[in-house]
Protein backbone atom coordinates (compact mmCIF):
# COMPACT_ATOMS: atom_id res chain seq x y z
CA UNK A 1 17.75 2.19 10.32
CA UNK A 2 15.83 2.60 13.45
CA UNK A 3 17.32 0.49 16.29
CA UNK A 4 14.76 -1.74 18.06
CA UNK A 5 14.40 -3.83 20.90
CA UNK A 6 11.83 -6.58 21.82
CA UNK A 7 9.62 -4.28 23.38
CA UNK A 8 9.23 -2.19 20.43
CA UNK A 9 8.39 -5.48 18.31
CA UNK A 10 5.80 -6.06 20.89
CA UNK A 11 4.38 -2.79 20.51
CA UNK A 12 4.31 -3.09 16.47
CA UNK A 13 3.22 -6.92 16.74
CA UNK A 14 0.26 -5.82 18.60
CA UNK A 15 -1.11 -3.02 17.09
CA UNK A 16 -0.51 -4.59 13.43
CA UNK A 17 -3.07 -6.76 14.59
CA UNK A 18 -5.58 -4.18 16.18
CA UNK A 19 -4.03 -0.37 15.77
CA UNK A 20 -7.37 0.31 18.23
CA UNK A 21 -6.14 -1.10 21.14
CA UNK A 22 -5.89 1.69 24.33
CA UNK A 23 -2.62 2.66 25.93
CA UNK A 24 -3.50 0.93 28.67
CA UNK A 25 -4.53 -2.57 26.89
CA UNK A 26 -1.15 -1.87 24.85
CA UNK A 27 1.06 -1.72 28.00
CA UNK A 28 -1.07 -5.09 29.36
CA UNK A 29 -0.03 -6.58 25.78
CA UNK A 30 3.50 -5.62 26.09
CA UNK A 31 4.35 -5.56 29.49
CA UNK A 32 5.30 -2.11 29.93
CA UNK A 33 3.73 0.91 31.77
CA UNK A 34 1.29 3.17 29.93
CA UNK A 35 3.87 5.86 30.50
CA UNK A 36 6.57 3.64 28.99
CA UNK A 37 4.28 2.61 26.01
CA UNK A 38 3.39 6.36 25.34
CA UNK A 39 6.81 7.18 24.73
CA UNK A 40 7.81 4.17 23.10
CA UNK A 41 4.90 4.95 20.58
CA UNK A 42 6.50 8.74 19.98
CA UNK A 43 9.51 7.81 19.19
CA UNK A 44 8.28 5.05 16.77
CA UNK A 45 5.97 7.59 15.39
CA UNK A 46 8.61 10.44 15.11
CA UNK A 47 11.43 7.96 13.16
CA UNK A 48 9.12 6.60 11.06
CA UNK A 49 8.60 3.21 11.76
CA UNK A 50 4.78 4.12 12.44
CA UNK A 51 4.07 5.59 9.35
CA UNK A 52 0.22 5.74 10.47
CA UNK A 53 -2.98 4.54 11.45
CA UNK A 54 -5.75 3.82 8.69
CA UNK A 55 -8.67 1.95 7.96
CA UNK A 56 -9.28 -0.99 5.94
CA UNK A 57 -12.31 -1.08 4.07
CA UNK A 58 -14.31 -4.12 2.63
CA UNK A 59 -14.09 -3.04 -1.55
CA UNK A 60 -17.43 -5.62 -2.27
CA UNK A 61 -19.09 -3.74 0.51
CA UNK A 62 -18.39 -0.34 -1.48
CA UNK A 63 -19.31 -1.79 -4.70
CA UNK A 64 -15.73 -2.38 -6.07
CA UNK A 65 -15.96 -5.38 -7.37
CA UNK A 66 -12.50 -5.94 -9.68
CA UNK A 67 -8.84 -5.53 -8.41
CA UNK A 68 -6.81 -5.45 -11.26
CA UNK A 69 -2.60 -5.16 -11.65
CA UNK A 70 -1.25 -3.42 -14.08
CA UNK A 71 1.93 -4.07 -15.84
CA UNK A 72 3.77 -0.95 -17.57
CA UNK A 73 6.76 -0.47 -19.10
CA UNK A 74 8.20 2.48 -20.17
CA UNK A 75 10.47 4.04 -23.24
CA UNK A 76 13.00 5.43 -21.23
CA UNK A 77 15.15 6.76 -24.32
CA UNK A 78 12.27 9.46 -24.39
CA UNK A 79 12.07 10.54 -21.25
CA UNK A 80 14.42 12.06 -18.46
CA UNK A 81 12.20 10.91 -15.30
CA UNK A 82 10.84 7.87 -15.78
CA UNK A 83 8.56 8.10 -12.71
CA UNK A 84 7.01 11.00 -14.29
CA UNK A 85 5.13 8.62 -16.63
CA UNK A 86 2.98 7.26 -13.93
CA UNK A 87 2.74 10.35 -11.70
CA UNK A 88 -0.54 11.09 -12.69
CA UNK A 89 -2.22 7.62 -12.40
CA UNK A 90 -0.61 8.31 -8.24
CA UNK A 91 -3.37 10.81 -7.75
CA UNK A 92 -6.29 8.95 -9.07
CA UNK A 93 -8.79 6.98 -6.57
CA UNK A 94 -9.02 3.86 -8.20
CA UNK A 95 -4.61 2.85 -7.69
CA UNK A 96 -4.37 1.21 -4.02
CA UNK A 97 -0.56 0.60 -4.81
CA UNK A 98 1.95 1.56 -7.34
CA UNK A 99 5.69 -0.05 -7.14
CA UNK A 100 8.88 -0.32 -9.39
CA UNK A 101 9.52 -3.37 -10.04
CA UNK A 102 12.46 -5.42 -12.04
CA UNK A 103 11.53 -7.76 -14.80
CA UNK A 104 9.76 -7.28 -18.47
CA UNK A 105 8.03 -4.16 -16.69
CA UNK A 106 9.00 -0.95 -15.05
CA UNK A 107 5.90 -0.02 -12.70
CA UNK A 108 3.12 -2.49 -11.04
CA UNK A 109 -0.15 -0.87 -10.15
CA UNK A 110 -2.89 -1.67 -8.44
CA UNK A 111 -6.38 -0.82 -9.37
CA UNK A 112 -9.50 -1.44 -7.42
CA UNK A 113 -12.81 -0.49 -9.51
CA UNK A 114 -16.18 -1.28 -9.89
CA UNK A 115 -16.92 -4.06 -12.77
CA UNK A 116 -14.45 -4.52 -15.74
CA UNK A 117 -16.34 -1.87 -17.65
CA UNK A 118 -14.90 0.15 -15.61
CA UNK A 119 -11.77 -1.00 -15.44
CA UNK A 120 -11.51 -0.91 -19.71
CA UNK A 121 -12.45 2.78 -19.10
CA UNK A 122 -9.53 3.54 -16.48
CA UNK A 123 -7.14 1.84 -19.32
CA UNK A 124 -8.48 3.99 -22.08
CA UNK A 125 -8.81 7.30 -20.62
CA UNK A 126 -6.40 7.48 -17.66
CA UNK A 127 -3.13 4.49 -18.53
CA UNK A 128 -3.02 4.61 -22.51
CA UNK A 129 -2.92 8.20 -22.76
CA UNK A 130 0.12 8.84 -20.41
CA UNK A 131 3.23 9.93 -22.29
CA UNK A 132 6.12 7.55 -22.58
CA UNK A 133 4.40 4.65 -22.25
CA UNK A 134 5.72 1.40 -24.04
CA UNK A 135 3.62 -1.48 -22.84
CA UNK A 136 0.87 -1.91 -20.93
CA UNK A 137 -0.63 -5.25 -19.89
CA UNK A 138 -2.88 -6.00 -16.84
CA UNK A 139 -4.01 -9.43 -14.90
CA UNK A 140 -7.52 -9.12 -12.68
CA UNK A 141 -7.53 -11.20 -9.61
CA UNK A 142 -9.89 -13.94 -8.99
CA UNK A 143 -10.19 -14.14 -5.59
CA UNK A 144 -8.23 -12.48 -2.74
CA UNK A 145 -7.07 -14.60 -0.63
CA UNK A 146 -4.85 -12.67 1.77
CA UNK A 147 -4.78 -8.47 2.03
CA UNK A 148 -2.92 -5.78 3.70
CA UNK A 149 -1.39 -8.58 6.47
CA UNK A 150 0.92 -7.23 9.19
CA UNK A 151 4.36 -7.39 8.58
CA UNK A 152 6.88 -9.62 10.27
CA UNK A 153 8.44 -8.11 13.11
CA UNK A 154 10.77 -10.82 14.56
């Protein structure tokens, strides 16, 4: 693990909040010198703890209009690589997020989509089909109240 002080929980504090911010607003934010900042940000970059910068997109605004999870478990007798049961649903546009978890189920996904049409065709043609699959049951959110948040850093 990646050994870090306060200034570096600065630095990731601020950015989670606006990864737009200049080097020289950073080092204002942090109290450090651009220069300081710069290299600070390199090394965070380089061991990993700044796996990127993206973009967060409004799904209404793009006509997706249904976030669904999706439970599925798994016969594990038949198959040497679990994982490998999912691996194709990892490529496809519509999962935001796919995790192991523990429980009744071996693999939550996310799904963002356009109307629950849609959705019933991603479970027909893309998550039924998939070898090794034992159970599949999904839950579509409401409402989202809280999305892609920053993570705690201290």
């Amino acid at each position: 693990m990646t050994s870090l002080d306060r200034f570096d929980l600065k630095l990731l504090q601020a950015l989670q909040h606006d990864a737009r911010l200049t080097l020289g607003a950073l080092s204002e934010a942090v109290n450090l010198s651009p220069s300081q900042c710069s290299r600070r940000l390199a090394r965070l970059e380089r061991e990993g703890v700044i796996q990127g910068y993206s973009l967060r997109l409004d799904p209404q605004a793009l006509g997706l209009a249904v976030t669904a999870f999706i439970f599925i478990s798994v016969d594990k007798s038949r198959m040497e690589h679990p994982h490998d049961a999912v691996a194709a649903l990892l490529t496809r546009d519509e999962v935001t997020e796919c995790h192991t978890v523990t429980g009744n189920h071996d693999f939550l996904i996310k799904v963002v989509v356009e109307s629950l049409g849609a959705l019933s065709t991603f479970l027909a043609e893309a998550v039924s089909p998939l070898e090794g699959i034992q159970n599949i049951n999904s839950q579509v959110a409401m409402n989202t109240l809280k999305s892609g948040g920053p993570l705690k850093t201290g």
